[in-house]
C-alpha atoms as a PDB file:
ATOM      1  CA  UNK A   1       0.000   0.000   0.000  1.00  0.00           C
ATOM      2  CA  UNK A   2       1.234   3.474  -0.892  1.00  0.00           C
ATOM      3  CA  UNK A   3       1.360   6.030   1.914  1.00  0.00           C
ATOM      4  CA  UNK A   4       1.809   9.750   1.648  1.00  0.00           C
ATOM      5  CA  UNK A   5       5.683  10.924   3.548  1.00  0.00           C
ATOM      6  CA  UNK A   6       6.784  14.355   4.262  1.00  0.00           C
ATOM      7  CA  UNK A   7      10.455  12.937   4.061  1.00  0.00           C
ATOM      8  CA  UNK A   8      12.214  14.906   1.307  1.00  0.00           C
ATOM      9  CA  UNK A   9      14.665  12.388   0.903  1.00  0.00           C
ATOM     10  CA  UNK A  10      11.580  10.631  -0.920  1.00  0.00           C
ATOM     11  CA  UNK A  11      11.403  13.375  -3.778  1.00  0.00           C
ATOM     12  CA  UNK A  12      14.170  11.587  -5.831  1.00  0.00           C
ATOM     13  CA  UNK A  13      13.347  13.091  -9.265  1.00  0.00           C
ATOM     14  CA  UNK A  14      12.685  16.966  -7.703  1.00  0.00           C
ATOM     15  CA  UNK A  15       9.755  19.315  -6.794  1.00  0.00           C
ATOM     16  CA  UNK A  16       6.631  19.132  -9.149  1.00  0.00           C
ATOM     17  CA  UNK A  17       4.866  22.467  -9.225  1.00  0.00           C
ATOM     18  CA  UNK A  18       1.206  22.725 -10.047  1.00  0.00           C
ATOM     19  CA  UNK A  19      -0.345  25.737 -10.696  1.00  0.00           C
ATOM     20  CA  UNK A  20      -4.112  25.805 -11.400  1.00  0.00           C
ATOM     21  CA  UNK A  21      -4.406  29.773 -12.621  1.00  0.00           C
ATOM     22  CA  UNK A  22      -7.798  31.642 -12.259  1.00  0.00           C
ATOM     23  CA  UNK A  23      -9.383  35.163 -12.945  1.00  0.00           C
ATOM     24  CA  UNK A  24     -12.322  36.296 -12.435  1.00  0.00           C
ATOM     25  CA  UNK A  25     -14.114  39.696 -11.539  1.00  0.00           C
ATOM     26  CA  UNK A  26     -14.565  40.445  -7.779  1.00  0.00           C
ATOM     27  CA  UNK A  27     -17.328  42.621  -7.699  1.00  0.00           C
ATOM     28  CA  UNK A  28     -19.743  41.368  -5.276  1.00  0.00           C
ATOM     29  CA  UNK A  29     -17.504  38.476  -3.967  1.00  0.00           C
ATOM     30  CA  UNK A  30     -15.299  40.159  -1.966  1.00  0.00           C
ATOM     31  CA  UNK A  31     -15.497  42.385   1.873  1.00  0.00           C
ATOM     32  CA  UNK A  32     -14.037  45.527   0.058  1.00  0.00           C
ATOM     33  CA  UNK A  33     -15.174  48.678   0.383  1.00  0.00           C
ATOM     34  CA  UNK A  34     -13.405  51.287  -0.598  1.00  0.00           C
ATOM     35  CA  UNK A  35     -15.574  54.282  -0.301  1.00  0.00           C
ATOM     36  CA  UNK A  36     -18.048  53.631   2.643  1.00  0.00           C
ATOM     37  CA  UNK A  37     -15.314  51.362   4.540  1.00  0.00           C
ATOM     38  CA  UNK A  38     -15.640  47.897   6.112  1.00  0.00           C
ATOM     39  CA  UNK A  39     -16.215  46.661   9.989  1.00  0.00           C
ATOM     40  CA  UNK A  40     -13.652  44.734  11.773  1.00  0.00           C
ATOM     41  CA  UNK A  41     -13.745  42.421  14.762  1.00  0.00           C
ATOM     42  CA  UNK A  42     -10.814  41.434  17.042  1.00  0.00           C
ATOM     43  CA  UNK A  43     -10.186  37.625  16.547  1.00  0.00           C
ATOM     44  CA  UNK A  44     -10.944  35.520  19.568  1.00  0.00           C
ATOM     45  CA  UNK A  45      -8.935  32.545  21.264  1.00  0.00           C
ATOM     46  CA  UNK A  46      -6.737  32.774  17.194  1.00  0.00           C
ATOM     47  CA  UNK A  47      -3.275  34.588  17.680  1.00  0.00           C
ATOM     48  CA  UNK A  48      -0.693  34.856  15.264  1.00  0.00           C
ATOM     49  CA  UNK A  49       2.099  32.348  15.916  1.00  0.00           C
ATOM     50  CA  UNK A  50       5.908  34.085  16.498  1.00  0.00           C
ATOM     51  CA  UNK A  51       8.337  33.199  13.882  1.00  0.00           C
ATOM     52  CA  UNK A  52       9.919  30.358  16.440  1.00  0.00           C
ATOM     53  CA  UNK A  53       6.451  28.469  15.653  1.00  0.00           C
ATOM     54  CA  UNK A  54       5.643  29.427  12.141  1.00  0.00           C
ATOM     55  CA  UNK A  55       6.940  32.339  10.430  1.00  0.00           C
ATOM     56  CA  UNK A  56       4.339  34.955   9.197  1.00  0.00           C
ATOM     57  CA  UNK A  57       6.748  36.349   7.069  1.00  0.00           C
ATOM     58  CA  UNK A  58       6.815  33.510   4.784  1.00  0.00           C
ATOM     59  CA  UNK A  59       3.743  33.333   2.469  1.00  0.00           C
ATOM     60  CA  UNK A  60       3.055  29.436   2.993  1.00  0.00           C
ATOM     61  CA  UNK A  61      -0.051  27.337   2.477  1.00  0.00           C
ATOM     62  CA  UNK A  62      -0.864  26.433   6.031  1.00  0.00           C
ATOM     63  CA  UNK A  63      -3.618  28.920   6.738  1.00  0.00           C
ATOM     64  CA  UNK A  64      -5.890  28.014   9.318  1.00  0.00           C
ATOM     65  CA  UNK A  65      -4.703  30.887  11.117  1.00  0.00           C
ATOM     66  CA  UNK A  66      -6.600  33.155   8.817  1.00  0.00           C
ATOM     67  CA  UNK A  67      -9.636  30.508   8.162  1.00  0.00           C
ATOM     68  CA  UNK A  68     -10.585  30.531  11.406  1.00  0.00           C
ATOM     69  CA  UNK A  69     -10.636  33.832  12.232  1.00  0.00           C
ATOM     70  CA  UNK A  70     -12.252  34.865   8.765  1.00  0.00           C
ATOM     71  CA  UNK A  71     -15.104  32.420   9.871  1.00  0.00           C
ATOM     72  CA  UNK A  72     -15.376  34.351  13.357  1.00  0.00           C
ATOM     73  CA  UNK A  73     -15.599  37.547  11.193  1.00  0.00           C
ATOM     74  CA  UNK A  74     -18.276  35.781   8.387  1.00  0.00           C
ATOM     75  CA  UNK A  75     -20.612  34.771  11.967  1.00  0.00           C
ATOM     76  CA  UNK A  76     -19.866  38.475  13.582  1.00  0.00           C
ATOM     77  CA  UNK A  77     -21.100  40.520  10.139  1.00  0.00           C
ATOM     78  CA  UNK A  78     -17.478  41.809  10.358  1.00  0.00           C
ATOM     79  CA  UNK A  79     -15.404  42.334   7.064  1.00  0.00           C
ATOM     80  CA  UNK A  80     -12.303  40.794   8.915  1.00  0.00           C
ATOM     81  CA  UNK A  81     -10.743  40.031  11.844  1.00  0.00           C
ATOM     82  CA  UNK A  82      -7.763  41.690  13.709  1.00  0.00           C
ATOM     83  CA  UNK A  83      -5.321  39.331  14.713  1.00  0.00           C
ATOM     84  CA  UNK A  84      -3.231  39.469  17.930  1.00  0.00           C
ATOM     85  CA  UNK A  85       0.464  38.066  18.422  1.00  0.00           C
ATOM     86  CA  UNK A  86       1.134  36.226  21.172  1.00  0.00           C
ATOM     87  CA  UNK A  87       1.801  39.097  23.509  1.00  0.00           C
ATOM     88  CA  UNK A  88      -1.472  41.194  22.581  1.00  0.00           C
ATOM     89  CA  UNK A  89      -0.235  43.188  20.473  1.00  0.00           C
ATOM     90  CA  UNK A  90      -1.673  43.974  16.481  1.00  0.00           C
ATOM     91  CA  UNK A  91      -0.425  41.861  14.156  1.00  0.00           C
ATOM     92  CA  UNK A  92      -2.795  42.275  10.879  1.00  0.00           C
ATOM     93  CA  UNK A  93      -6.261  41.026  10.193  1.00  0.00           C
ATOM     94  CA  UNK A  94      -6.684  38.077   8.429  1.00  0.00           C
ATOM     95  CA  UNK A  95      -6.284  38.822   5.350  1.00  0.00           C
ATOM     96  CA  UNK A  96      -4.932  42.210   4.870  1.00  0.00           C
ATOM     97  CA  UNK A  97      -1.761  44.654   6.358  1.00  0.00           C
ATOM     98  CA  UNK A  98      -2.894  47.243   9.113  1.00  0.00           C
ATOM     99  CA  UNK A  99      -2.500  51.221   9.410  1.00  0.00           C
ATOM    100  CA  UNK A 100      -3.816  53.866  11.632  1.00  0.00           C
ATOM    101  CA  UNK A 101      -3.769  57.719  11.604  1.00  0.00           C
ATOM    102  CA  UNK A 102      -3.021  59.835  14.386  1.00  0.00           C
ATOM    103  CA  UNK A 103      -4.006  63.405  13.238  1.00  0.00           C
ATOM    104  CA  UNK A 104      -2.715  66.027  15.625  1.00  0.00           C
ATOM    105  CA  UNK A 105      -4.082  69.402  14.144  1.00  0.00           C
ATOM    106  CA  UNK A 106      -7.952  69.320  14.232  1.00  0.00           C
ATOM    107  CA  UNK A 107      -9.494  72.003  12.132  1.00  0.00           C
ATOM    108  CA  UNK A 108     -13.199  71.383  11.330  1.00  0.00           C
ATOM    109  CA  UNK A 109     -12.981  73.937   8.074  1.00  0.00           C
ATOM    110  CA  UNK A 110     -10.318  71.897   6.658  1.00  0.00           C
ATOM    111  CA  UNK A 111     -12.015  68.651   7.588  1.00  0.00           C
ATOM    112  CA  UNK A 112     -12.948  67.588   3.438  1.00  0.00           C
ATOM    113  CA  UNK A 113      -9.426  69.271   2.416  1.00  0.00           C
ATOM    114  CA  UNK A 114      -6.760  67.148   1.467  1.00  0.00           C
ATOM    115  CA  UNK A 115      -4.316  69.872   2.851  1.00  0.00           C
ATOM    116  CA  UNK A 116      -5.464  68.704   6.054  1.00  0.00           C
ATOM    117  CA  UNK A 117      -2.937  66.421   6.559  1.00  0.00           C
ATOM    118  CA  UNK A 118      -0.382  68.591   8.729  1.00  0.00           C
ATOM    119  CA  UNK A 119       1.295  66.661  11.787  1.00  0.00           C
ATOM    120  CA  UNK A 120      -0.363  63.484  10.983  1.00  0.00           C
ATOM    121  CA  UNK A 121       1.398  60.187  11.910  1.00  0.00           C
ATOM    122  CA  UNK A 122       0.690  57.329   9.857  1.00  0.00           C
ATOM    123  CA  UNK A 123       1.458  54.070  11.212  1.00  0.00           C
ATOM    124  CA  UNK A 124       1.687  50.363  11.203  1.00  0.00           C
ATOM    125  CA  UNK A 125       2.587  47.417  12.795  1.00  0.00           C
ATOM    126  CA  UNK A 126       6.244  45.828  12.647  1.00  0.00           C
ATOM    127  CA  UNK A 127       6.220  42.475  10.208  1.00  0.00           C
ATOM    128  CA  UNK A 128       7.566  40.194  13.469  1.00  0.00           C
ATOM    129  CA  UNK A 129       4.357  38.582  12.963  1.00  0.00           C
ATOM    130  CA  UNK A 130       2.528  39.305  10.130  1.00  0.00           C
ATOM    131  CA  UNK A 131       3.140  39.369   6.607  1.00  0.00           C
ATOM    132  CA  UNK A 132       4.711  42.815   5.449  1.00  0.00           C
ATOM    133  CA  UNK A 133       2.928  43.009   2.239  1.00  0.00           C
ATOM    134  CA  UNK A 134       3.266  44.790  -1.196  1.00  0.00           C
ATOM    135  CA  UNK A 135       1.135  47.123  -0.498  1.00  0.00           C
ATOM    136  CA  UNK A 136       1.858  47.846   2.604  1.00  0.00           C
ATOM    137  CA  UNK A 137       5.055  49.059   1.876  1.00  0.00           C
ATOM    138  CA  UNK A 138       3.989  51.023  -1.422  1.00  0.00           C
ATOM    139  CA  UNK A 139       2.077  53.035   1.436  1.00  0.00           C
ATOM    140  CA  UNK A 140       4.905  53.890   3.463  1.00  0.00           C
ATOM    141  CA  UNK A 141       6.862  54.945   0.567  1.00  0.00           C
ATOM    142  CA  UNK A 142       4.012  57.470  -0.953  1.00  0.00           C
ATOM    143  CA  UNK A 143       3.716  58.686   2.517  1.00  0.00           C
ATOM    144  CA  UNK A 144       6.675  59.422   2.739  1.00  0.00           C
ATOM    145  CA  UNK A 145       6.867  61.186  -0.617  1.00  0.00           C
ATOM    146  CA  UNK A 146       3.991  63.652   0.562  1.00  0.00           C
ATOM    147  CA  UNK A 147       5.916  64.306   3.725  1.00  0.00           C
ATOM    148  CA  UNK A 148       3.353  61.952   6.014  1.00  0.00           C
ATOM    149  CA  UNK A 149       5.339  60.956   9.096  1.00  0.00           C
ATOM    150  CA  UNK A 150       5.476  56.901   9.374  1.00  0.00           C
ATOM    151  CA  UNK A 151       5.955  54.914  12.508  1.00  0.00           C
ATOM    152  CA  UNK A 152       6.568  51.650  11.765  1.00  0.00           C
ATOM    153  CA  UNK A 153       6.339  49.537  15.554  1.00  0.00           C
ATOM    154  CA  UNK A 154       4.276  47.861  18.255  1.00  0.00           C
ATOM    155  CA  UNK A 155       0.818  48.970  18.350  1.00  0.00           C
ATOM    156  CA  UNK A 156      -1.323  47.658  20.922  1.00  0.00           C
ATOM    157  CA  UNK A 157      -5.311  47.532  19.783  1.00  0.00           C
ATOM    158  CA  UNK A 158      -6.646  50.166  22.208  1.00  0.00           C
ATOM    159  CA  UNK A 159      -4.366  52.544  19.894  1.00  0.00           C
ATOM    160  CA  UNK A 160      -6.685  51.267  16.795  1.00  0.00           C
ATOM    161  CA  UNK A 161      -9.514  51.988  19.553  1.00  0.00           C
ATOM    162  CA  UNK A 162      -8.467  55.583  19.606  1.00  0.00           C
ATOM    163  CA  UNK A 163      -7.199  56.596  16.395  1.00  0.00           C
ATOM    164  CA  UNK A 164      -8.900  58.965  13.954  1.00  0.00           C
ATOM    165  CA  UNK A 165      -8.264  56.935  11.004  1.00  0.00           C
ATOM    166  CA  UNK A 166      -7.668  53.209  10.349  1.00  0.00           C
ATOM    167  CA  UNK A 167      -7.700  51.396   6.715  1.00  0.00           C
ATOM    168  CA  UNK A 168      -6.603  48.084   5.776  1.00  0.00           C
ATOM    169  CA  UNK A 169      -3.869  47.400   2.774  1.00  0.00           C
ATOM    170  CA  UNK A 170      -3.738  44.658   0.451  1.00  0.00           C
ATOM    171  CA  UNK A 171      -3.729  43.421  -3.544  1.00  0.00           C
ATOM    172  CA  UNK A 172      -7.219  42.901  -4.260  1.00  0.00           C
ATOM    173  CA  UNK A 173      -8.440  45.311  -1.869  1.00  0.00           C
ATOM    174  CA  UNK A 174      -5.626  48.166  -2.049  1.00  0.00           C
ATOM    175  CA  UNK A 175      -6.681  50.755   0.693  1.00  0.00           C
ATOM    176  CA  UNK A 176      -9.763  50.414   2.531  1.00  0.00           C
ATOM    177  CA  UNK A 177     -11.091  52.421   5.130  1.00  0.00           C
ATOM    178  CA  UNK A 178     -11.930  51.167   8.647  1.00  0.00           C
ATOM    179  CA  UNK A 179     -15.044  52.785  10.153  1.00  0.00           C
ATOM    180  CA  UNK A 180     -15.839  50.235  12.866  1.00  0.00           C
ATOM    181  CA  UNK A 181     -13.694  48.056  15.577  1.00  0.00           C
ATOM    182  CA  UNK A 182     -15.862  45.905  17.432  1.00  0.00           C
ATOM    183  CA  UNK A 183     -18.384  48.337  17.283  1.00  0.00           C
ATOM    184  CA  UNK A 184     -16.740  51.329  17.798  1.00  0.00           C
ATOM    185  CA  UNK A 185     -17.007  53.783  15.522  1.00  0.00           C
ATOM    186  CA  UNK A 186     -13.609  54.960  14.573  1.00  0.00           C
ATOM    187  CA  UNK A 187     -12.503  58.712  14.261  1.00  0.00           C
ATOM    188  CA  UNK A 188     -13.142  61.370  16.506  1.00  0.00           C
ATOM    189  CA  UNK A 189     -16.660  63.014  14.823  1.00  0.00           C
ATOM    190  CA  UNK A 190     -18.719  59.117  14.920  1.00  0.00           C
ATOM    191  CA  UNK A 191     -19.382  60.014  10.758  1.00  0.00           C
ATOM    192  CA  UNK A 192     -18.120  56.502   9.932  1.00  0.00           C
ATOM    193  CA  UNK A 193     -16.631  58.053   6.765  1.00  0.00           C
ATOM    194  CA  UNK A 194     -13.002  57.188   5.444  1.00  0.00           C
ATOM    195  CA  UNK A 195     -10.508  60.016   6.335  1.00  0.00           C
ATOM    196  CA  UNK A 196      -8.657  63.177   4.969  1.00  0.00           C
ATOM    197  CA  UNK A 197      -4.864  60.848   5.389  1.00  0.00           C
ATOM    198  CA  UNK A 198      -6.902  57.341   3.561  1.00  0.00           C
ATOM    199  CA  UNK A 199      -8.365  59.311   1.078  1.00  0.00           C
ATOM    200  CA  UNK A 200      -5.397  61.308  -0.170  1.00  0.00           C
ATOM    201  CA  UNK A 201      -3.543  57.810  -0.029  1.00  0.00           C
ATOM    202  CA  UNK A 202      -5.606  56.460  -2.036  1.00  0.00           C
ATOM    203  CA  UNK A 203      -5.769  58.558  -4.543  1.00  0.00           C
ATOM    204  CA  UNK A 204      -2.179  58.833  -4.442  1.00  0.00           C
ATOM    205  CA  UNK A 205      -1.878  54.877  -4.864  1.00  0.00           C
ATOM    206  CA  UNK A 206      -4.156  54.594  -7.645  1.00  0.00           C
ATOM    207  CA  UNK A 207      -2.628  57.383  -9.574  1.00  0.00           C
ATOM    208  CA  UNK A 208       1.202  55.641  -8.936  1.00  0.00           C
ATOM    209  CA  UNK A 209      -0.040  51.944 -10.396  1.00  0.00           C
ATOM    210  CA  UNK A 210      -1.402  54.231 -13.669  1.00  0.00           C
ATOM    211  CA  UNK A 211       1.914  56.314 -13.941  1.00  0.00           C
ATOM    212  CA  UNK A 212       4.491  54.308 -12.535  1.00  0.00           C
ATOM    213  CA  UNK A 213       4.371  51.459 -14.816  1.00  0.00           C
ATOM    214  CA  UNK A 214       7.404  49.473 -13.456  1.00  0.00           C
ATOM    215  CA  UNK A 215       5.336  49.017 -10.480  1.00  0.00           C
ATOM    216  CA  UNK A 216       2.539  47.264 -11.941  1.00  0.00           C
ATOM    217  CA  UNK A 217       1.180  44.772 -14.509  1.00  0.00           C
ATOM    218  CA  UNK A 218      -1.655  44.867 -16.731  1.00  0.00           C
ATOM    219  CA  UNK A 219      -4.270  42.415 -16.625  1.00  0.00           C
ATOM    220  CA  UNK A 220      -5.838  41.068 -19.491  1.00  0.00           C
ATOM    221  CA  UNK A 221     -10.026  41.433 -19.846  1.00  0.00           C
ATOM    222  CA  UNK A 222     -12.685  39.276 -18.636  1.00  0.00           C
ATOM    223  CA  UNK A 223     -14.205  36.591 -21.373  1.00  0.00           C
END
């Protein structure tokens, strides 16, 4: 009888990749929202695992640390879930990179002007146990380009709690604003609309993948 072995001394003619490519349109099929924003829950018992157990870092196929958590967030009405390392502090959510926006200056006539955006601190959490994405770093650099202050370090969640912006990075999704965390409305004015800081990054993104053409490659239609 044939049995399976994770001994690579068994692969005696080398690796065998399989790739089973797919596109298709997302509309609809995905927790994105990148206008009105999305909800997010804080995972449960679920933690991300510290690189001496399984390395975040690495984009593997062992994911039941994102299933599980996703499933928490399906049963919750929550786009995603925030994940926790070991020591309570924000990793990422399960599917996606984290940021938050600490505005300092608070002018209410400035509040829909993109020059609002003096002494604002973007930041994120360090990739010890997540995985530092694509995206995620495409938004540090463009902040940094329009002069946005980054912090890139331990954030513990009552900072998301507190902050007057929060969106979530990734490929499919690219930016998306954050309005709720377990049911509290983020920003300072309870509007539950994205942010001066998100929206200018956002903008900024989408007008570097159209211009910057080294950074990005062209998919071909639908059908």
């Amino acid at each position: 009888m044939w049995a399976p072995s994770m001994n690579p001394y068994f692969n005696v003619y080398g690796t065998t990749l399989i790739i089973l490519p797919e596109w298709k349109p997302t509309e609809g099929a995905t927790t994105y929202d990148n206008t009105k924003g999305v909800s997010l829950i804080t995972a449960g018992t679920c933690r991300r695992s510290p690189p001496s157990t399984l390395d975040n870092k690495v984009h593997h196929c062992n994911m039941i640390q994102n299933i599980l958590p996703k499933i928490q967030a399906n049963l919750g009405g929550a786009a995603d879930s925030i994940m926790l390392d070991v020591e309570g502090f924000v990793a990422e959510t399960n599917a996606t990179n984290l940021f938050l926006v600490r505005r300092n200056t608070l002018d209410l006539s400035k509040e829909n002007n993109h020059s609002h955006c003096d002494g604002a601190v973007l930041i994120t959490p360090t990739g010890d146990h997540c995985l530092p994405g694509i995206t995620r770093d495409t938004v540090l650099l463009l902040a940094k380009e329009l002069g946005i202050k980054t912090e890139v370090r331990r954030v513990s969640l009552s900072e998301f709690y507190c902050a007057d912006e929060v969106f979530t990075t990734g490929t499919m999704g690219e930016l998306t604003p954050v309005t709720t965390i377990d049911g509290r409305v983020v920003g300072w004015n309870n509007t539950m609309k994205r942010g001066v800081v998100t929206e200018l990054l956002q903008k900024t993104y989408k007008e570097a993948v159209k211009t910057r053409l080294d950074w990005s490659t062209e998919i071909p239609q639908f059908g």
